[in-house]
Protein backbone atom coordinates (compact mmCIF):
# COMPACT_ATOMS: atom_id res chain seq x y z
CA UNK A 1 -5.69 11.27 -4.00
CA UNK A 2 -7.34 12.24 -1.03
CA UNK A 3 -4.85 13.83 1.59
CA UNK A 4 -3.86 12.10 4.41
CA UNK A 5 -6.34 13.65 6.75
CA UNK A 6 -9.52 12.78 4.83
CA UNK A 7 -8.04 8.79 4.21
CA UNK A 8 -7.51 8.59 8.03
CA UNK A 9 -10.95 10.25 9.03
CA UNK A 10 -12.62 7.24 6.20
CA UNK A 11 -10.02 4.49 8.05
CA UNK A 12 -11.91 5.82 11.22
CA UNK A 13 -15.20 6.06 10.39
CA UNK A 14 -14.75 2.80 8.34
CA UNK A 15 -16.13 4.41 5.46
CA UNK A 16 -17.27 1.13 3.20
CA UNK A 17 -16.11 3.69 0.34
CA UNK A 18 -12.08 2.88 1.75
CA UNK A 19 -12.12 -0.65 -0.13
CA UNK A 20 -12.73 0.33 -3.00
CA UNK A 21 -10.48 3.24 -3.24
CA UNK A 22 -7.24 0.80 -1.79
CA UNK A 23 -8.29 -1.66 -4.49
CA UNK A 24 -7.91 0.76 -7.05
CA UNK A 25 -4.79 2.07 -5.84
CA UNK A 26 -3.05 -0.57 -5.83
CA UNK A 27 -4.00 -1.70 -9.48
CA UNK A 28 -3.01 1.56 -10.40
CA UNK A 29 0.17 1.23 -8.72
CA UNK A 30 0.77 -2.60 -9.90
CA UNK A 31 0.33 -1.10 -13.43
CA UNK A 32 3.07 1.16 -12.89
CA UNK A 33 5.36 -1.10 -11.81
CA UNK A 34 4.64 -3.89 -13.80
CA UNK A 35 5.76 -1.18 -16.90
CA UNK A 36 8.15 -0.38 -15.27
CA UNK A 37 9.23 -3.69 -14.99
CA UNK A 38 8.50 -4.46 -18.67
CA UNK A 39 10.80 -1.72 -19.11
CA UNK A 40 13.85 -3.47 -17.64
CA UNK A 41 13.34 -2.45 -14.42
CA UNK A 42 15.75 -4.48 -12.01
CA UNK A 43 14.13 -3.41 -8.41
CA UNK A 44 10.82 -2.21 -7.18
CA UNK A 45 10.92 0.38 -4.49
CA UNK A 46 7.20 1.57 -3.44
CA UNK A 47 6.48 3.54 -0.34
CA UNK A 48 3.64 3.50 1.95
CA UNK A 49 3.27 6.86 3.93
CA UNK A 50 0.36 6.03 5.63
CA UNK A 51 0.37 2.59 7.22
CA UNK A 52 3.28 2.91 10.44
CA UNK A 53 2.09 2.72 13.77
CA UNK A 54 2.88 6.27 14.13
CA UNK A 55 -0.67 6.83 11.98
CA UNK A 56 -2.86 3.60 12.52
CA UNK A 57 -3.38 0.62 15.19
CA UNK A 58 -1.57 -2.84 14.55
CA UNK A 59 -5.16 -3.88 14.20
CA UNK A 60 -5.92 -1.97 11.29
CA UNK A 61 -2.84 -2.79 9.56
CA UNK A 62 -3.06 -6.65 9.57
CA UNK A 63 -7.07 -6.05 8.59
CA UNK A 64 -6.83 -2.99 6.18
CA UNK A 65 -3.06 -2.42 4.84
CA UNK A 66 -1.67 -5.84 4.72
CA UNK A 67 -4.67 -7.08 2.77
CA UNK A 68 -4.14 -4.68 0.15
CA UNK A 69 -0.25 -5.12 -0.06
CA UNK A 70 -0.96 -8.65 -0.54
CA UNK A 71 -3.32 -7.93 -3.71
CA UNK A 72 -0.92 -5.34 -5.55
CA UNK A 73 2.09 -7.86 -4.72
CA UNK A 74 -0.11 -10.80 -6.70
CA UNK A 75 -0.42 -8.45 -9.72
CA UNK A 76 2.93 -7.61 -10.32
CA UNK A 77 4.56 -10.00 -13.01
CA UNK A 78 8.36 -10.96 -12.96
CA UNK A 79 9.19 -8.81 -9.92
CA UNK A 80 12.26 -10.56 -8.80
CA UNK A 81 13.42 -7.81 -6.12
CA UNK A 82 11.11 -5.24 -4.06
CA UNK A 83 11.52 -2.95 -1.37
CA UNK A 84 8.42 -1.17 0.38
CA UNK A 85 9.30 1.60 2.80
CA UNK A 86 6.62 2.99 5.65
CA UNK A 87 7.23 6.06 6.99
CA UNK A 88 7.50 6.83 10.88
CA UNK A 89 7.48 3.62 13.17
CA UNK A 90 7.49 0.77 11.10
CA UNK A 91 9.27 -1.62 13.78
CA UNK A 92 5.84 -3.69 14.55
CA UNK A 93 4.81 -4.13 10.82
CA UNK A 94 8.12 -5.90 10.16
């Protein structure tokens, strides 16, 4: 929605505009999946581009990312299997 340049200059400047955008993403990506799901979907597979330590500190994923992955995991309904991918170095978010 934004790029990945202008989301990382708002995670730096910790716009208080960043909230409100991750919320909405990840409704809008719960919805998805959860028709998805309706569907007959078996498995889930999302990915997050943005969130390995190759493009943000530890810190800001336990206060910013994990937050958020938390909320659009409580919305989906009947997921029984799901698989999110991060891109680049993901070994410390395991």
């Amino acid at each position: 929605m934004l790029g990945t340049e202008n989301l990382m200059l708002m995670l730096a400047d910790e716009d208080k505009n960043i909230g409100h955008l991750l919320d909405f993403t990840a409704a809008a990506t719960a919805e998805m999946c959860n028709q998805m799901l309706d569907a007959g979907c078996d498995v889930l597979f999302t990915a997050e581009p943005n969130a390995s330590a190759n493009m943000i500190s530890q810190s800001m994923y336990e206060e910013i990312v994990m937050p958020c992955t938390q909320n659009f995991m409580a919305q989906l309904k009947n997921c029984k299997f799901h698989c999110m991918h991060i891109c680049g170095q993901s070994t410390s978010r395991i």
